[in-house]
PDB file of N, CA and C in Angstrom:
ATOM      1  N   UNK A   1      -4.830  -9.468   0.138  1.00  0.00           N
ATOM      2  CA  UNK A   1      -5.441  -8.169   0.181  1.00  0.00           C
ATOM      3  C   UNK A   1      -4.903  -7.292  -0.951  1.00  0.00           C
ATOM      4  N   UNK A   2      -3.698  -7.206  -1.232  1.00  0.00           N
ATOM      5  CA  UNK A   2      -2.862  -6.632  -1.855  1.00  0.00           C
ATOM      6  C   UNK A   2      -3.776  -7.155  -3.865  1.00  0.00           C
ATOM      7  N   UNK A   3      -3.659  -8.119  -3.859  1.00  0.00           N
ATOM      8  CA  UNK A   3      -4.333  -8.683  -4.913  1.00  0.00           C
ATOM      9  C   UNK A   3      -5.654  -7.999  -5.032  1.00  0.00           C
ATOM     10  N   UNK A   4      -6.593  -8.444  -4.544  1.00  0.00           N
ATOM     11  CA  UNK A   4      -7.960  -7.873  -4.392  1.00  0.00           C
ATOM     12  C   UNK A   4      -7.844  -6.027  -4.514  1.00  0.00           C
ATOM     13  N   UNK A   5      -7.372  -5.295  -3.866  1.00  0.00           N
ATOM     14  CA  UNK A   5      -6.942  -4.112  -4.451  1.00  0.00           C
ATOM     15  C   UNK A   5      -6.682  -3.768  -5.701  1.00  0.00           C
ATOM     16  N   UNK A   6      -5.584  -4.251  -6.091  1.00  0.00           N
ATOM     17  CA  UNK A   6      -5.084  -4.465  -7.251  1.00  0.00           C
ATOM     18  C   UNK A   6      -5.941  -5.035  -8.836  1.00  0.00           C
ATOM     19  N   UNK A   7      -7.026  -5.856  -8.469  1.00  0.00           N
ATOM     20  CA  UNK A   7      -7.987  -6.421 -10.072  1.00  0.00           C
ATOM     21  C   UNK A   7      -8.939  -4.874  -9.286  1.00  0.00           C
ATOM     22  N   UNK A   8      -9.599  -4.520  -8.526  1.00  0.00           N
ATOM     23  CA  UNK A   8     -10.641  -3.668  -7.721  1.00  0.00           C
ATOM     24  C   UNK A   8     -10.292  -1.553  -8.377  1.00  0.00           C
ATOM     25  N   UNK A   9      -8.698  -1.945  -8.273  1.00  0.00           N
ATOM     26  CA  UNK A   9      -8.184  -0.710  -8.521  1.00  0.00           C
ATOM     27  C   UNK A   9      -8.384  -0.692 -10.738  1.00  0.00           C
ATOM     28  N   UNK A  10      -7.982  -1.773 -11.085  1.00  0.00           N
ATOM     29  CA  UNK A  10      -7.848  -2.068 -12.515  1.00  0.00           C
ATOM     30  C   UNK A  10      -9.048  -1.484 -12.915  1.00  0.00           C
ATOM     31  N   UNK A  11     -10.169  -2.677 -12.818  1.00  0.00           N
ATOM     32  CA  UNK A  11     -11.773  -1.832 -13.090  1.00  0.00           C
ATOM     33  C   UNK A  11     -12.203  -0.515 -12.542  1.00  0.00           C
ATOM     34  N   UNK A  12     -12.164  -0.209 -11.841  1.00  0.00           N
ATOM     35  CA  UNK A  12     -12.354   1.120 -11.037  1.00  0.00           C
ATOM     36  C   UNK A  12     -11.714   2.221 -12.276  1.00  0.00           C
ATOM     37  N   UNK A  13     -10.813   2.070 -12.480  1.00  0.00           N
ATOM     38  CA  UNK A  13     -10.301   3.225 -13.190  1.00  0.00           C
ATOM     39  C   UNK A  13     -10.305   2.947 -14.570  1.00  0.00           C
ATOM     40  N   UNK A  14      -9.735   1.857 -15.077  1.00  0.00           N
ATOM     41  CA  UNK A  14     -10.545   1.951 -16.563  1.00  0.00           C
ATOM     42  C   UNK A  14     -11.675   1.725 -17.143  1.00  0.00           C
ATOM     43  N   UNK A  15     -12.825   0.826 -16.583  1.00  0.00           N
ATOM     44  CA  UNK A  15     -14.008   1.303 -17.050  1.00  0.00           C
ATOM     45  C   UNK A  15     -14.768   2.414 -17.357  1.00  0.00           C
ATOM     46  N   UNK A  16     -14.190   3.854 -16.191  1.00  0.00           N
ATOM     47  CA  UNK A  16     -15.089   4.763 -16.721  1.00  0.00           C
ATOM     48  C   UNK A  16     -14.342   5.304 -17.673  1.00  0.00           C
ATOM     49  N   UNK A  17     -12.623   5.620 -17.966  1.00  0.00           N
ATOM     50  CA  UNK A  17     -12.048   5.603 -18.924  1.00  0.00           C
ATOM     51  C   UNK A  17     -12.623   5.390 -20.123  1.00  0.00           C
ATOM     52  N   UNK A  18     -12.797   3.958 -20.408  1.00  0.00           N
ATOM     53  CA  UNK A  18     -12.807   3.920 -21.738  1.00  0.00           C
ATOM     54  C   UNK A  18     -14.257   3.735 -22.156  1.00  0.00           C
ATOM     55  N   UNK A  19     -14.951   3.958 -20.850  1.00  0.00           N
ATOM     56  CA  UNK A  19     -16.100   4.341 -20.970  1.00  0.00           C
ATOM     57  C   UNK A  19     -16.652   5.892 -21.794  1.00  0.00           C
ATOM     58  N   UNK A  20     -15.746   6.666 -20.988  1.00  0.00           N
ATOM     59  CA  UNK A  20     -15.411   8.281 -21.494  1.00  0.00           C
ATOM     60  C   UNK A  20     -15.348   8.119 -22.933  1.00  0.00           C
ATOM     61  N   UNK A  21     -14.558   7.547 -23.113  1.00  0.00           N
ATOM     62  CA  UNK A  21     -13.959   7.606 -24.826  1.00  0.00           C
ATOM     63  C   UNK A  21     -14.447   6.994 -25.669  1.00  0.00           C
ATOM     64  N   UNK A  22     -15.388   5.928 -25.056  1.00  0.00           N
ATOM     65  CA  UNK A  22     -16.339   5.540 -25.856  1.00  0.00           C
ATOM     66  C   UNK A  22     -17.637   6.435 -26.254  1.00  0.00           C
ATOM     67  N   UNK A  23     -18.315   7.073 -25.092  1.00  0.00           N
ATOM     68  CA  UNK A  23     -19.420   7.471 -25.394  1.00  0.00           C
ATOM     69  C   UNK A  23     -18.709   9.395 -26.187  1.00  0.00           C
ATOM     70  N   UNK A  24     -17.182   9.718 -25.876  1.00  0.00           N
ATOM     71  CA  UNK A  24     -17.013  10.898 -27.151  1.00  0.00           C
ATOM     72  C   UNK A  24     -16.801  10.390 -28.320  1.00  0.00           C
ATOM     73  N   UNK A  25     -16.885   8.944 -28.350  1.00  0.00           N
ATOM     74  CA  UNK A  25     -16.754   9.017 -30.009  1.00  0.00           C
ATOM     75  C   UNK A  25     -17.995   8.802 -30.725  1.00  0.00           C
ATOM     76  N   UNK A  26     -18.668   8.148 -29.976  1.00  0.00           N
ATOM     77  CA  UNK A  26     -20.142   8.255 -30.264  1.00  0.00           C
ATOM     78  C   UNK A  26     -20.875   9.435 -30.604  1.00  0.00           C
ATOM     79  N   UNK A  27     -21.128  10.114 -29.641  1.00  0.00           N
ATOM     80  CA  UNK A  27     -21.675  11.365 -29.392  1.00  0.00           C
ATOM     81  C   UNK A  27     -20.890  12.544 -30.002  1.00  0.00           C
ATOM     82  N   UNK A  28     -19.395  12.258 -30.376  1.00  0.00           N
ATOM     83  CA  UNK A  28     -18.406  13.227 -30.695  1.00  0.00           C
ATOM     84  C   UNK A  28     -18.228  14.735 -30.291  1.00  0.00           C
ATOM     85  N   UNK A  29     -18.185  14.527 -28.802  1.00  0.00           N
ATOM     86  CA  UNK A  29     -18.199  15.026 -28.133  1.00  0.00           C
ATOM     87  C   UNK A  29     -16.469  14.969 -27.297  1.00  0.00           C
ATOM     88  N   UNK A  30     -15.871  15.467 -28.219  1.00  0.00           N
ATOM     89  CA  UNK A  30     -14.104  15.289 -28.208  1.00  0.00           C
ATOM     90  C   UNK A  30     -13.686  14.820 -26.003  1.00  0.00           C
ATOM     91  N   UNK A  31     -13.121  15.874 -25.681  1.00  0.00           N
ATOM     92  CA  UNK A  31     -13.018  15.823 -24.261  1.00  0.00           C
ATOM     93  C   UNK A  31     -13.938  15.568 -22.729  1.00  0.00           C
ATOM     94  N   UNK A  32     -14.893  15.631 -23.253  1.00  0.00           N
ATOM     95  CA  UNK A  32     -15.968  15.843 -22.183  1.00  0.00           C
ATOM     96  C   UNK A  32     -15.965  14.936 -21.407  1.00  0.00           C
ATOM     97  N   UNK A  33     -16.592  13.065 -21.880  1.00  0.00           N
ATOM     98  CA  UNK A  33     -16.916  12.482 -21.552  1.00  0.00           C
ATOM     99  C   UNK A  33     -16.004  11.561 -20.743  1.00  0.00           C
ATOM    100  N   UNK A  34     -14.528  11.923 -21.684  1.00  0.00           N
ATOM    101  CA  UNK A  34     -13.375  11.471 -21.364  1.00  0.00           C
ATOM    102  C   UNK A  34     -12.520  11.657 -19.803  1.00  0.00           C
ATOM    103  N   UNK A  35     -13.311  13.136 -20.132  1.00  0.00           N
ATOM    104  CA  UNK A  35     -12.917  13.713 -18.422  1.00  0.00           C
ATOM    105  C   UNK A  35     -13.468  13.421 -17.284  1.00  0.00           C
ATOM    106  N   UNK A  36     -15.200  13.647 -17.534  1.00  0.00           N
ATOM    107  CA  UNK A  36     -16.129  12.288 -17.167  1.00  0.00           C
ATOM    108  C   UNK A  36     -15.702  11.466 -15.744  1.00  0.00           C
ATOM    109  N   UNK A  37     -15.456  10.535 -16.924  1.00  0.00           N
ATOM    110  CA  UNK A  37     -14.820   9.765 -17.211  1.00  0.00           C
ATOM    111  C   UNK A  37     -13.504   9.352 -15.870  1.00  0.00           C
ATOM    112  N   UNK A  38     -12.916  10.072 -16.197  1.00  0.00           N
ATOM    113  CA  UNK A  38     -11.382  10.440 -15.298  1.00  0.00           C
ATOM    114  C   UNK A  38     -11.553  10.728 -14.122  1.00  0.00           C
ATOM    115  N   UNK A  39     -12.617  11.501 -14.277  1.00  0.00           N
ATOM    116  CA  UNK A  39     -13.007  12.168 -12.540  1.00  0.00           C
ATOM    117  C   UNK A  39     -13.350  10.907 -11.877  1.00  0.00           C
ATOM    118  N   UNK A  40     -14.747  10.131 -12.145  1.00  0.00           N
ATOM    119  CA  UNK A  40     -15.498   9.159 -11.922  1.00  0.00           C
ATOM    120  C   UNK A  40     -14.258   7.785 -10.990  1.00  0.00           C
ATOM    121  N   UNK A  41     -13.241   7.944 -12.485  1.00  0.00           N
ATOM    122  CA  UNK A  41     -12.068   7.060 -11.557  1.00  0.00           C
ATOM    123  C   UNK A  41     -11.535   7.226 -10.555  1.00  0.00           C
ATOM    124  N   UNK A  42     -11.176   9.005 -10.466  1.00  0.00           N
ATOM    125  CA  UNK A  42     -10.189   8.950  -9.649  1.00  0.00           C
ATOM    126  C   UNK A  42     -10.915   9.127  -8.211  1.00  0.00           C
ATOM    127  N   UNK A  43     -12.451   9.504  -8.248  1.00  0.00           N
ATOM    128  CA  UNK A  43     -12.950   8.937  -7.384  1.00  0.00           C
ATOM    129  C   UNK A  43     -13.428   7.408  -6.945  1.00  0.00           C
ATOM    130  N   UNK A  44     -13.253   6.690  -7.705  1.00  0.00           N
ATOM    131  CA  UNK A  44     -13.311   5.295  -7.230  1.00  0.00           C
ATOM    132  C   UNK A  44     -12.088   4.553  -6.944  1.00  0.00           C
ATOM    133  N   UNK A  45     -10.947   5.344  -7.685  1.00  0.00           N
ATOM    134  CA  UNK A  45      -9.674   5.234  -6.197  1.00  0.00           C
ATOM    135  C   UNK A  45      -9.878   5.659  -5.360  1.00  0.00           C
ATOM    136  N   UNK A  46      -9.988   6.646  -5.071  1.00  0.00           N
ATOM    137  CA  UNK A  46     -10.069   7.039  -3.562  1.00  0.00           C
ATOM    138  C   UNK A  46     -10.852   6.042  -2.965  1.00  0.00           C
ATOM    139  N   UNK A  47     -12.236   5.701  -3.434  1.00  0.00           N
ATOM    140  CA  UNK A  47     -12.896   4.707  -2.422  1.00  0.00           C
ATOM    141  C   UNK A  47     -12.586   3.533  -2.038  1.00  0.00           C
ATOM    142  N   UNK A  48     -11.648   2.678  -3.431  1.00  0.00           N
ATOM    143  CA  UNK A  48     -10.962   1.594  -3.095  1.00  0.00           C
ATOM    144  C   UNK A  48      -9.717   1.612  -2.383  1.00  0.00           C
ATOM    145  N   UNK A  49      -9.012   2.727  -2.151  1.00  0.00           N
ATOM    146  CA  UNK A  49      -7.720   3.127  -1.018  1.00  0.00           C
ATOM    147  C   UNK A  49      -8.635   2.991   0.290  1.00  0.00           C
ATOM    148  N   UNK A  50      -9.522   3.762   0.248  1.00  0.00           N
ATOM    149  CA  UNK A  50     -10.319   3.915   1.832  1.00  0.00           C
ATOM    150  C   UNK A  50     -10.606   2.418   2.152  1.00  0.00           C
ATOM    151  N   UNK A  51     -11.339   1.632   1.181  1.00  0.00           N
ATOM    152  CA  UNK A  51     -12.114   0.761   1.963  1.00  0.00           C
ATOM    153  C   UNK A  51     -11.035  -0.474   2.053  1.00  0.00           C
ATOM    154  N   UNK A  52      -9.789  -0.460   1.774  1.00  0.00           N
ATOM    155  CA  UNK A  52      -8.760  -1.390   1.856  1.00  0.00           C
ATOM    156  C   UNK A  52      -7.733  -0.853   3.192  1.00  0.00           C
ATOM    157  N   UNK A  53      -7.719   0.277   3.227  1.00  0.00           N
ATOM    158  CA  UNK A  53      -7.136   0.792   4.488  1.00  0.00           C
ATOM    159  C   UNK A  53      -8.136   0.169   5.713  1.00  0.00           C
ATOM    160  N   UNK A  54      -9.471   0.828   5.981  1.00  0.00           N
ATOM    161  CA  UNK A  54     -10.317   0.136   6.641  1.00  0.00           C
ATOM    162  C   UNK A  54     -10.184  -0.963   6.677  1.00  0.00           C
ATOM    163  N   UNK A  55     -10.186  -2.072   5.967  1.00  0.00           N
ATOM    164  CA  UNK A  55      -9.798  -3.744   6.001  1.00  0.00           C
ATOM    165  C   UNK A  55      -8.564  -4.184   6.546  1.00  0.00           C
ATOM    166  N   UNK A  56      -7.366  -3.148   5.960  1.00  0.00           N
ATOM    167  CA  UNK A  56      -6.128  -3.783   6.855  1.00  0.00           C
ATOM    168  C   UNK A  56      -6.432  -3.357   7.954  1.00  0.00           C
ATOM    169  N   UNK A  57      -6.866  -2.009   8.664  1.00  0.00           N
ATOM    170  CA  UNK A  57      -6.810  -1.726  10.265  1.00  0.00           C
ATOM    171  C   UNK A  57      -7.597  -2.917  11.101  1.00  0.00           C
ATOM    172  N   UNK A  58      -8.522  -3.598  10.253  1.00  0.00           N
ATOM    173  CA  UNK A  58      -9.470  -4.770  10.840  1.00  0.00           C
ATOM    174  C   UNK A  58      -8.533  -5.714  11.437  1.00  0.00           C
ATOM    175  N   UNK A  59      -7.300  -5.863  10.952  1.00  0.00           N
ATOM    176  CA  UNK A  59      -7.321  -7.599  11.124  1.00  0.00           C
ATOM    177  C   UNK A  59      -5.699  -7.065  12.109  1.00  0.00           C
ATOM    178  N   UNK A  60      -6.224  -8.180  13.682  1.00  0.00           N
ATOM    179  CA  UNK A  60      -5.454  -7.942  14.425  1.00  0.00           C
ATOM    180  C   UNK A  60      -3.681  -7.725  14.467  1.00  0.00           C
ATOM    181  N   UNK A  61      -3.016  -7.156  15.104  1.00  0.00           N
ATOM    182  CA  UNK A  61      -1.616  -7.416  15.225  1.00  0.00           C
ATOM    183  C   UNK A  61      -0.985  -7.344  16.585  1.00  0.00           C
ATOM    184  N   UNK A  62      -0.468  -8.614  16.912  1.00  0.00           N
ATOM    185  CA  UNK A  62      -0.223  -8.990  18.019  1.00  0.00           C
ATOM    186  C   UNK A  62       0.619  -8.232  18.626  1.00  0.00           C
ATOM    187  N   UNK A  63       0.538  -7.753  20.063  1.00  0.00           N
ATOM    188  CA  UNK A  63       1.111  -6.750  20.620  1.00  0.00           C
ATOM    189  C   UNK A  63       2.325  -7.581  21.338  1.00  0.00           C
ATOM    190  N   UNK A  64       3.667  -6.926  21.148  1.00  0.00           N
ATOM    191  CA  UNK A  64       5.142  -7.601  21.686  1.00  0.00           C
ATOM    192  C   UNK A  64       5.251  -7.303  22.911  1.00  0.00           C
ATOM    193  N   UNK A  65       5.160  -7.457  23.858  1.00  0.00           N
ATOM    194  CA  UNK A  65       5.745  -6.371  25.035  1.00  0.00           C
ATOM    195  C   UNK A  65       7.655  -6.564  25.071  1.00  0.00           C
ATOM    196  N   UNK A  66       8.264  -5.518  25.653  1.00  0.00           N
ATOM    197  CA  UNK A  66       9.336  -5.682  26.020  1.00  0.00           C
ATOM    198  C   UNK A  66      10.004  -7.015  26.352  1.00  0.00           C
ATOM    199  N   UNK A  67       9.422  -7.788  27.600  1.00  0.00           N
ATOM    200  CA  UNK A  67       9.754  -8.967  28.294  1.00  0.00           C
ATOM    201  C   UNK A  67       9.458  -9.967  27.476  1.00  0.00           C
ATOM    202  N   UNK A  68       8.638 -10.467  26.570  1.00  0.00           N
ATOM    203  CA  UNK A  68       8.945 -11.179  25.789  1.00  0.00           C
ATOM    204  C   UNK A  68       9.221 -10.965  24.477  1.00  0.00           C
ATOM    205  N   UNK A  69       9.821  -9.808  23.911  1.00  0.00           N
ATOM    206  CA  UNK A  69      10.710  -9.295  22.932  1.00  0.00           C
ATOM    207  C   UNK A  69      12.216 -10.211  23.057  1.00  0.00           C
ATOM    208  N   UNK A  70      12.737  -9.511  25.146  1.00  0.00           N
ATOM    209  CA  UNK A  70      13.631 -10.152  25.577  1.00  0.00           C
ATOM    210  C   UNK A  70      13.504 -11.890  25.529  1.00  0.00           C
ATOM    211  N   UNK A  71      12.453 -12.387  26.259  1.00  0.00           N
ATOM    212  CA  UNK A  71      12.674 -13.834  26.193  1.00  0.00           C
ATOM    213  C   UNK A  71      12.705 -14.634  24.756  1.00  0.00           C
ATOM    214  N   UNK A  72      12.379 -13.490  23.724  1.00  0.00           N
ATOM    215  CA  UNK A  72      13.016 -14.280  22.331  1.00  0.00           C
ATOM    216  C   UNK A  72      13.824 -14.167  22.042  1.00  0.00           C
ATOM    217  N   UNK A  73      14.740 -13.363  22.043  1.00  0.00           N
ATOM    218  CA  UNK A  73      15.951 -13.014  22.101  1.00  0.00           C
ATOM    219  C   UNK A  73      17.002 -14.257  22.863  1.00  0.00           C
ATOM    220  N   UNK A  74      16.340 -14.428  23.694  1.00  0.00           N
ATOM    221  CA  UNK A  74      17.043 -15.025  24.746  1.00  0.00           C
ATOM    222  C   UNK A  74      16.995 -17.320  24.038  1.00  0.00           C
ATOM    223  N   UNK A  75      15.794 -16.964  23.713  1.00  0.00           N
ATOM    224  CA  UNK A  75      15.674 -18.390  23.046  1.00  0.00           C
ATOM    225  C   UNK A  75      16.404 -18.831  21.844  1.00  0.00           C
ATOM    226  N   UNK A  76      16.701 -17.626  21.046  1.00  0.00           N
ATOM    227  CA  UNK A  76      17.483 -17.924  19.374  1.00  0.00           C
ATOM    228  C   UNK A  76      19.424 -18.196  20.327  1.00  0.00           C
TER     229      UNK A  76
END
């Protein structure tokens, strides 16, 4: 999961980056596009934090109770 985040988070934020900075040098249009740009990312972090939070809450975790907390304890 951690992986998949991680290449998901990479593209997410520099494509529109250097997307930005591509289309101000084109257009020469110094800051604009760049910022763009920046915003665009830092909203597609946010969406890739959300939808990876959502994915870990998915996947079960086995509940300990007390009494067999103790009976492992008791087995080591």
């Amino acid at each position: 999961m951690a992986l998949d985040m991680s290449w998901r988070l990479a593209v997410v934020v520099l494509v529109p980056i250097i997307g930005g900075f591509k289309l101000d040098e084109h257009f020469k249009t110094s800051p604009l596009w760049i910022i763009v740009g920046f915003l665009l990312a830092m909203a597609g972090f946010a969406l890739v934090i959300w939808q990876t939070f959502e994915a870990a809450n998915k996947i079960p975790v086995p509940k300990v109770s007390y009494k067999n907390k103790i009976e492992d304890e008791d087995d080591d």
